[in-house]
Protein backbone atom coordinates (compact mmCIF):
# COMPACT_ATOMS: atom_id res chain seq x y z
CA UNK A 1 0.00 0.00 0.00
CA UNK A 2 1.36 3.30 -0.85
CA UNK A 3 1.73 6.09 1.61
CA UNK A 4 1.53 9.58 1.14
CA UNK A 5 4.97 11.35 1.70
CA UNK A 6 5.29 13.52 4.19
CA UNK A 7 5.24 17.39 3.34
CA UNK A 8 8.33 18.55 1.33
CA UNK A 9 9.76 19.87 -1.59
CA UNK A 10 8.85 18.67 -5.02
CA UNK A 11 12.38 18.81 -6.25
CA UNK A 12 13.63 16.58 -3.61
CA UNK A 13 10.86 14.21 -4.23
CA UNK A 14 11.78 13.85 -7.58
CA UNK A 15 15.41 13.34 -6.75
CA UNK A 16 14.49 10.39 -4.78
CA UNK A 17 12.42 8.72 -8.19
CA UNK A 18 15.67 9.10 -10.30
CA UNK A 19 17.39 7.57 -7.36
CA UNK A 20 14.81 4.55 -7.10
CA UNK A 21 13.97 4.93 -11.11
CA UNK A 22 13.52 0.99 -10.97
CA UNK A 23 11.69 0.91 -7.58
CA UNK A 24 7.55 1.50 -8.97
CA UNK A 25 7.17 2.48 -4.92
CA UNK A 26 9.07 5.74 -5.65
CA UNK A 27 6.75 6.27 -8.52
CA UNK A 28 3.64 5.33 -6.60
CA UNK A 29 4.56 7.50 -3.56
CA UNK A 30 5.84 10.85 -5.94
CA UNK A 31 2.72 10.54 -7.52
CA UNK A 32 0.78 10.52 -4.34
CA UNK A 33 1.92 13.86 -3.51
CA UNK A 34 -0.03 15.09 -6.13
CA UNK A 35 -4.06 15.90 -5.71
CA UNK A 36 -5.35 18.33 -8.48
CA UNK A 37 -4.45 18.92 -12.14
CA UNK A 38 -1.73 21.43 -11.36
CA UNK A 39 0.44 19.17 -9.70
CA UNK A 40 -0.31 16.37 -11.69
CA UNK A 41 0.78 18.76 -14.91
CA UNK A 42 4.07 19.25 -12.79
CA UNK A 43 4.80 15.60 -12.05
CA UNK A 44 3.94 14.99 -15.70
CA UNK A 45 6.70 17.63 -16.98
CA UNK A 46 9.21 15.50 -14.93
CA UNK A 47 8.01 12.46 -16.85
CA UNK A 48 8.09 14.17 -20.73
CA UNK A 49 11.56 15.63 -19.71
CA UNK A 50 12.94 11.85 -18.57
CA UNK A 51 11.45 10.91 -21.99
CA UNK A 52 13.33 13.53 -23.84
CA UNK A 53 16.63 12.27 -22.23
CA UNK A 54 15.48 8.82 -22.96
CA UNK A 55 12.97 7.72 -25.29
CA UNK A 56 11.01 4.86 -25.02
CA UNK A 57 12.35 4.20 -21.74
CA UNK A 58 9.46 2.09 -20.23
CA UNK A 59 9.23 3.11 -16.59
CA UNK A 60 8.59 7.39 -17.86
CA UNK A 61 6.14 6.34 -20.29
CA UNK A 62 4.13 4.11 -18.17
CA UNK A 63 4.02 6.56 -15.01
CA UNK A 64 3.07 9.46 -17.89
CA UNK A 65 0.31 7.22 -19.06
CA UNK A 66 -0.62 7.00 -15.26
CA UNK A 67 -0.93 10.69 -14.68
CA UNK A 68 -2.82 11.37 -17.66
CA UNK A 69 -5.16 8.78 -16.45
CA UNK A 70 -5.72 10.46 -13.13
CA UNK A 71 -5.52 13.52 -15.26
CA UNK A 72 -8.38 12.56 -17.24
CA UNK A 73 -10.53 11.46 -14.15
CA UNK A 74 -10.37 14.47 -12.32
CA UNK A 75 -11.17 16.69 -15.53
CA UNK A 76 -14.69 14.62 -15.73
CA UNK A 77 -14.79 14.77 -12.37
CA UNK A 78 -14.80 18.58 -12.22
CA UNK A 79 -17.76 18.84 -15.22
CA UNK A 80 -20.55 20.54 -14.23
CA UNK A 81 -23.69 17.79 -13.38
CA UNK A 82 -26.95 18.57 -15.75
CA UNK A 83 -30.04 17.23 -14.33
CA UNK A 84 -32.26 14.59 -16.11
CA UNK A 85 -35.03 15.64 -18.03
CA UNK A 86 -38.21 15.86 -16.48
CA UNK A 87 -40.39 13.27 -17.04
CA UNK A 88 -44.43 13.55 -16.96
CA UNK A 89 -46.04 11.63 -14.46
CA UNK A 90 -47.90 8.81 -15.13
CA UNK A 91 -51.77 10.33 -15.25
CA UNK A 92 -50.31 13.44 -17.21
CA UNK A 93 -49.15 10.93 -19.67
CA UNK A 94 -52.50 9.28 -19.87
CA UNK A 95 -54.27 13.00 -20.43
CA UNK A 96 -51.61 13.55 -22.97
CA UNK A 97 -53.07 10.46 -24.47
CA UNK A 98 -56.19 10.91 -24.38
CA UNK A 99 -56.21 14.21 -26.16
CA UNK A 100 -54.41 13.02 -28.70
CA UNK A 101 -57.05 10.54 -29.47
CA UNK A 102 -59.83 12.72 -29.28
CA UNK A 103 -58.24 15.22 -31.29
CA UNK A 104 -57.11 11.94 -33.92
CA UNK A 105 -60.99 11.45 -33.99
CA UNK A 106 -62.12 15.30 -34.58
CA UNK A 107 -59.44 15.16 -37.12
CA UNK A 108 -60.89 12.08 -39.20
CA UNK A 109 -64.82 13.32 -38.84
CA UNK A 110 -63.79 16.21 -40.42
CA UNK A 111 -62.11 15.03 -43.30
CA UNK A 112 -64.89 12.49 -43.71
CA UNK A 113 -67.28 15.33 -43.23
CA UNK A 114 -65.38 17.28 -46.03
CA UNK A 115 -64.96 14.61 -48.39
CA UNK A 116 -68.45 12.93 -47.82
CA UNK A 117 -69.59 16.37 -48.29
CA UNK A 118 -72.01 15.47 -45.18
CA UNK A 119 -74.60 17.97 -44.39
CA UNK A 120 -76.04 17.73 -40.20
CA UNK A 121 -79.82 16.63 -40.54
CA UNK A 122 -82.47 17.95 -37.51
C-alpha cells in the first residue's frame, strides 16, 4: 500500500524517483503527492523531460500514461452535473393520451365530413 509522503519539496521528491527509477514504490509514492491537475501537470513535466533524455524508456512512459489517467478522471470529475429531463407523471401521460385521441378522432370526422360532403340533418 502506498503512503503519502510527508510534506516537502517537489524537487527533492523527484530526486528520490531518479534515485529509485527501478523501484515502482518511488513512482507510486511521488505521484501521491499530487491531488489536483496542477500538480499532476508538474509531475507529468518530470516524466516528458525523462522521456526527452530517454525515449522509449518504459518506466517514464508508463508513469506518464498513469498521470494522464488520473488527469483525465479528475477533468470529468470537475464537469458541471446537468439534471435529467423531467419526465411527466404517469396520469399526465395518460391526459396527454387521451387528447391526442380525441383530437385523432375530430381530425378524421372532419375530413370524412369534407370529403363525404355530409350535411347535419335535424
Amino acid at each position: 500500500m502506498t503512503q503519502v509522503p510527508e510534506a516537502g519539496g517537489e524537487a527533492e521528491a523527484w530526486d528520490e524517483v531518479l534515485g529509485r527509477w527501478e523501484d515502482e514504490e518511488a513512482h507510486k509514492s511521488y505521484l501521491a503527492r499530487f491531488s489536483d491537475l496542477e500538480g499532476l501537470a508538474q509531475a507529468g513535466r518530470r516524466y516528458r523531460d525523462r522521456l526527452a533524455e530517454r525515449p522509449g524508456d518504459p518506466v517514464a512512459l508508463r508513469f506518464r500514461d498513469e498521470i494522464v489517467k488520473r488527469a483525465t478522471v479528475q477533468g470529468i470529475a470537475q464537469l458541471p452535473r446537468a439534471a435529467p429531463p423531467r419526465q411527466l407523471g404517469r396520469g399526465a401521460r395518460r391526459a396527454l393520451l387521451a387528447a391526442l385521441l380525441v383530437a385523432a378522432a375530430l381530425s378524421v370526422a372532419w375530413i370524412l365530413h369534407a370529403w363525404l360532403g355530409l350535411e347535419a340533418r335535424p
